[in-house]
C-alpha atoms as a PDB file:
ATOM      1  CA  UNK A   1       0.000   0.000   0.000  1.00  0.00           C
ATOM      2  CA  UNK A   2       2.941   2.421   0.756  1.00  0.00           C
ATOM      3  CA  UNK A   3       3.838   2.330  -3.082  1.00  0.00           C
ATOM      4  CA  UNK A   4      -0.012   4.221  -3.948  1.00  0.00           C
ATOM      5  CA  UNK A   5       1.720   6.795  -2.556  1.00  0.00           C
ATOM      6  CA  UNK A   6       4.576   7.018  -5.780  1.00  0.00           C
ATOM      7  CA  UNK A   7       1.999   5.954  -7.885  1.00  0.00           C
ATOM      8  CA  UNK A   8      -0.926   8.465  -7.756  1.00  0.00           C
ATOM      9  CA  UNK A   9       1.305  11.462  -8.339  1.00  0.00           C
ATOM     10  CA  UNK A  10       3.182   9.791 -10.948  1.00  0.00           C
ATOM     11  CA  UNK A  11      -0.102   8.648 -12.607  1.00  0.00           C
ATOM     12  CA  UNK A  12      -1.322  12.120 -12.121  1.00  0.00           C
ATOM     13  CA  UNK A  13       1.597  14.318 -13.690  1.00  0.00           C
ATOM     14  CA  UNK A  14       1.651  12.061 -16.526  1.00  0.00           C
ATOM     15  CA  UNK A  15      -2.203  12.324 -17.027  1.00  0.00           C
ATOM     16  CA  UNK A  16      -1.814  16.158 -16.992  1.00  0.00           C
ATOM     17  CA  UNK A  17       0.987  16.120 -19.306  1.00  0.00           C
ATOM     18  CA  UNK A  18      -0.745  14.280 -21.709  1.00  0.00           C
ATOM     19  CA  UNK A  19      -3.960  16.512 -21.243  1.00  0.00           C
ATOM     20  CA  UNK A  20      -1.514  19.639 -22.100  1.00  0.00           C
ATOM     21  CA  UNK A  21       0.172  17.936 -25.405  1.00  0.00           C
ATOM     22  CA  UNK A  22      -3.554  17.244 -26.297  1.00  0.00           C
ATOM     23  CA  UNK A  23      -3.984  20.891 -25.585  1.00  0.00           C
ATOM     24  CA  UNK A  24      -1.368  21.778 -27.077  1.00  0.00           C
ATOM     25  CA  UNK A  25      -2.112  20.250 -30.533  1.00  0.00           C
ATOM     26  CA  UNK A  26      -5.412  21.637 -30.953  1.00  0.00           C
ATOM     27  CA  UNK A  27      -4.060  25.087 -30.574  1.00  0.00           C
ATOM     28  CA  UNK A  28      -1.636  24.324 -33.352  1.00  0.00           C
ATOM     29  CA  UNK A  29      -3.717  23.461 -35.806  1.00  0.00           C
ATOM     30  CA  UNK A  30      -3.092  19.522 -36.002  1.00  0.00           C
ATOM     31  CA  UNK A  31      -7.005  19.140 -36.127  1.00  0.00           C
ATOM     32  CA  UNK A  32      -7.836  21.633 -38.366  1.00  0.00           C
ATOM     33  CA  UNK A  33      -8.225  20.019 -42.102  1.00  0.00           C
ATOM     34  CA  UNK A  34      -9.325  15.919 -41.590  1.00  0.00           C
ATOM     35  CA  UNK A  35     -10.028  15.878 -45.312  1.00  0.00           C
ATOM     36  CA  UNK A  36      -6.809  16.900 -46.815  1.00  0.00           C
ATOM     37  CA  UNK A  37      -4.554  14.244 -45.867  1.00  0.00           C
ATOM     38  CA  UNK A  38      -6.603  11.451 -46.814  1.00  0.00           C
ATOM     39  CA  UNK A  39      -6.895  13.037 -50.121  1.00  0.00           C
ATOM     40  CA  UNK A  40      -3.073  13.864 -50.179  1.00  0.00           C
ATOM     41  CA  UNK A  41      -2.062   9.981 -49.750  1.00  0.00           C
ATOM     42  CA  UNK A  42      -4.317   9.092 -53.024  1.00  0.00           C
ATOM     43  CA  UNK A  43      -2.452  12.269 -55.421  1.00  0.00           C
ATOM     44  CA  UNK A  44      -0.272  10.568 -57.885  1.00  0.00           C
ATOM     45  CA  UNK A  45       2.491  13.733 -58.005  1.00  0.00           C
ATOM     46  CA  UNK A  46       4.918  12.144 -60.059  1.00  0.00           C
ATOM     47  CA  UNK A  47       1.689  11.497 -63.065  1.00  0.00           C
ATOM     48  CA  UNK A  48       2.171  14.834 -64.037  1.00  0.00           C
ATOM     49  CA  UNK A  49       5.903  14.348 -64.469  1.00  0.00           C
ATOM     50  CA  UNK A  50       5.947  11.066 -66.761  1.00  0.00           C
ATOM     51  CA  UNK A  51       3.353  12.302 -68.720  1.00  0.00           C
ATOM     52  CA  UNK A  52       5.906  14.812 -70.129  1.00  0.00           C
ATOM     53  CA  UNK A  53       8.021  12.076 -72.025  1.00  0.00           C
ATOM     54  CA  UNK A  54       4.870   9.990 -73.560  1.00  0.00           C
ATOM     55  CA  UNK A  55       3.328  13.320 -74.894  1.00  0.00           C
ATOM     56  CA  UNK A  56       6.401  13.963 -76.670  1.00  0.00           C
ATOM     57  CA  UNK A  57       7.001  10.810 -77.596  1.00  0.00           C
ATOM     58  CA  UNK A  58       3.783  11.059 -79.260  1.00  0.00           C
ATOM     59  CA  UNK A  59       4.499  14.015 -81.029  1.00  0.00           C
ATOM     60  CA  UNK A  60       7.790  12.530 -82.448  1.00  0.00           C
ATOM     61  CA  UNK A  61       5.363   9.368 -84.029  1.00  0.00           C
ATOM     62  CA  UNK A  62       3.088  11.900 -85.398  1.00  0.00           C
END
């Protein structure tokens, strides 16, 4: 029983630091857009760039 008394203010000052990261994030803006990064993983960026060489290519048959 003696070690309740390490463990409730340990369990305590990790609770509230976890309450102030959560805090902490919202205020920063992690929260903000929930659509955009979902989108983001789908975007095929390189697309645009090998694109480039089959267009020309096709101009070069033509």
């Amino acid at each position: 029983m003696e070690v309740l008394i390490y463990l409730i203010p340990i369990a305590l000052v990790l609770g509230g630091a976890g309450l102030v990261a959560f805090l902490w994030s919202l205020r920063s803006g992690q929260y903000d857009d929930m659509e955009g990064p979902k989108w983001r993983i789908l975007d095929d960026g390189d697309l645009q760039e090998n694109t480039e060489p089959v267009e020309a290519a096709k101009r070069k048959v033509s």
